[in-house]
Protein backbone atom coordinates (compact mmCIF):
# COMPACT_ATOMS: atom_id res chain seq x y z
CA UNK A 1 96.25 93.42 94.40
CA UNK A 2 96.79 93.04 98.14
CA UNK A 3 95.63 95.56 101.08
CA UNK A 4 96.87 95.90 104.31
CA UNK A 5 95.93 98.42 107.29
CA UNK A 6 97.02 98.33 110.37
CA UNK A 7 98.07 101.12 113.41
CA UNK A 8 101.45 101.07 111.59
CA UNK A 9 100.38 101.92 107.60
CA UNK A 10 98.30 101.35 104.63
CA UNK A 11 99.47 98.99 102.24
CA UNK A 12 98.92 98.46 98.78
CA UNK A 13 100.62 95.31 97.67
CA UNK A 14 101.79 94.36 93.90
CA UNK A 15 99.55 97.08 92.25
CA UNK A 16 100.60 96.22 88.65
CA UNK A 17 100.55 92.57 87.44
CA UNK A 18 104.31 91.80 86.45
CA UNK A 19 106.66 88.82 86.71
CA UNK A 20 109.43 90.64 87.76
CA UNK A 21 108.44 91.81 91.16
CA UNK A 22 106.10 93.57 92.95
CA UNK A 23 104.93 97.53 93.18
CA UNK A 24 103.80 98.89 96.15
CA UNK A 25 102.53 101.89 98.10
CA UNK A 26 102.67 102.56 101.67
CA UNK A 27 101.46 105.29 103.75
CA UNK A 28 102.99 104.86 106.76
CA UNK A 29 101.86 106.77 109.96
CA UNK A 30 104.03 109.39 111.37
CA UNK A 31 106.42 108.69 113.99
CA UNK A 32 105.70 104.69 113.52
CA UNK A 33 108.14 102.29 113.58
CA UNK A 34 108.13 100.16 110.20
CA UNK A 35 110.88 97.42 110.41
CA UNK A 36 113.11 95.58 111.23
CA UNK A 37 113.25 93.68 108.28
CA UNK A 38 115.31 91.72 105.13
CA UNK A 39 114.90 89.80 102.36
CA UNK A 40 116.77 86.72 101.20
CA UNK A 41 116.22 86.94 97.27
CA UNK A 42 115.11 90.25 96.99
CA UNK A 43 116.00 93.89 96.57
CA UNK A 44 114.37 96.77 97.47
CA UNK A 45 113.87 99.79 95.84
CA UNK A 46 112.21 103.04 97.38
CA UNK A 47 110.94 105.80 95.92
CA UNK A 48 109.74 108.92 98.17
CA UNK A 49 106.39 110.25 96.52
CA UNK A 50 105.85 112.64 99.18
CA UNK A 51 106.12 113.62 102.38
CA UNK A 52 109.30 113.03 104.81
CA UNK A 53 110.73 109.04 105.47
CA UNK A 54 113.80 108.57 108.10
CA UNK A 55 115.33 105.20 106.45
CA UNK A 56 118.07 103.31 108.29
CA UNK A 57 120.06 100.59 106.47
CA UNK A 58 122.80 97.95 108.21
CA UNK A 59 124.08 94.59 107.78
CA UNK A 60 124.75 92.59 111.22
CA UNK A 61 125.14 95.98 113.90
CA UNK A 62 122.72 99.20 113.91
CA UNK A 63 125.67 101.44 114.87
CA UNK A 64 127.56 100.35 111.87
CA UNK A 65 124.71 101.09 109.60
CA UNK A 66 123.53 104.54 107.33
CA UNK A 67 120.65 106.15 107.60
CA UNK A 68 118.73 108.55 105.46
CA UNK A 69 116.10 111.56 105.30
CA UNK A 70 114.31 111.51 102.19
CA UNK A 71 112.83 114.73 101.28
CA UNK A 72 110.36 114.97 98.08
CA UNK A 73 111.84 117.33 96.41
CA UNK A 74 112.30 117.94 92.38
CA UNK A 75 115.74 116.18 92.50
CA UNK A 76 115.10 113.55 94.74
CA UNK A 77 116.37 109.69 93.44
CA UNK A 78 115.22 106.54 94.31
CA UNK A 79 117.06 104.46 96.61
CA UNK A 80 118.07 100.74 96.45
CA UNK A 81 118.41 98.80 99.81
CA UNK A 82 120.20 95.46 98.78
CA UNK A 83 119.04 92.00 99.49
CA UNK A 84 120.22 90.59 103.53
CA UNK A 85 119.85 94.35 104.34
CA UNK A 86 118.22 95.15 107.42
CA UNK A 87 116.18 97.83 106.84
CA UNK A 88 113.19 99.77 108.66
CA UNK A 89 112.06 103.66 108.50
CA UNK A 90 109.53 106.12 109.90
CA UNK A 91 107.82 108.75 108.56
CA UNK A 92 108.76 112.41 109.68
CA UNK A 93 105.35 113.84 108.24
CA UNK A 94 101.34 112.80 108.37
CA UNK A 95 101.11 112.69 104.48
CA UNK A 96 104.25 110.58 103.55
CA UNK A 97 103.55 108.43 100.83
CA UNK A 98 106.78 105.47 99.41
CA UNK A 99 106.16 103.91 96.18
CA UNK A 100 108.15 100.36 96.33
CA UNK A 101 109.55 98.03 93.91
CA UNK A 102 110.87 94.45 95.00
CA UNK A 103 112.38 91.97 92.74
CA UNK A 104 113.09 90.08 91.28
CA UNK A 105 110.27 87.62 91.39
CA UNK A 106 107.07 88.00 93.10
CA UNK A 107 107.08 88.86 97.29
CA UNK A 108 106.53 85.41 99.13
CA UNK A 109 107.00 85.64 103.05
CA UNK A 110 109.26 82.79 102.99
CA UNK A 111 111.95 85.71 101.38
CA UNK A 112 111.30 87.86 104.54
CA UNK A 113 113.24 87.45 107.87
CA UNK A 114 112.40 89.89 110.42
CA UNK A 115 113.55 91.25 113.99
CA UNK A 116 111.94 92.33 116.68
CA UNK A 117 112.62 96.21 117.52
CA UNK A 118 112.61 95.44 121.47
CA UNK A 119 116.17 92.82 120.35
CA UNK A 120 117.36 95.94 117.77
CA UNK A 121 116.04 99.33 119.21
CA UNK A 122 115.56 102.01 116.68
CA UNK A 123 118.11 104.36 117.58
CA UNK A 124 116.63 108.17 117.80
């Protein structure tokens, strides 16, 4: 298992030994920017535990792009955010809590291509 805290989150990193990918969970701080970010083999797949998560999704321009507020309720789903997806989120509340799958395969940073947020401002 990896950890990871910084002024951004805590991370938990690849919690359950499996082949097929890695589950995670990360408390993210409120209001904190986590992104931008995409992966070249992988997908992934979010699930809101708890809390409130602002998620924003786009391919080559922000504007084009969908976002979503992810609510824990009862009926809530998770959501899938396809490989060479930019992708980045915030949370809206102090005790929001994402459980994360990405596959296939194990996480390597050599999958990850990132930007920096001053080149692709989050848009409020």
């Amino acid at each position: 298992m990896r950890f990871h805290e910084d002024a951004r989150r805590k991370f938990w990193g690849d919690i359950f030994a499996t082949d097929q990918g890695d589950i995670n969970i990360v408390r993210p701080k409120k209001g904190v920017f986590i992104g931008w970010h995409r992966h070249q083999h992988q997908d992934d797949r979010i699930f809101l535990v708890q809390g409130i998560l602002r998620l924003r999704v786009f391919e080559t321009d922000p504007a084009d792009g969908r976002e979503w507020i992810l609510v824990d309720t009862d009926d809530r789903l998770p959501l899938w955010v396809g490989r060479k997806k930019w992708h980045g989120y915030t949370a809206l509340t102090d005790d929001t809590i994402i459980l994360q799958f990405n596959g296939p395969g194990k996480w390597s940073g050599e999958d990850e291509e990132r930007k920096d947020p001053k080149e692709v401002p989050w848009i409020s």
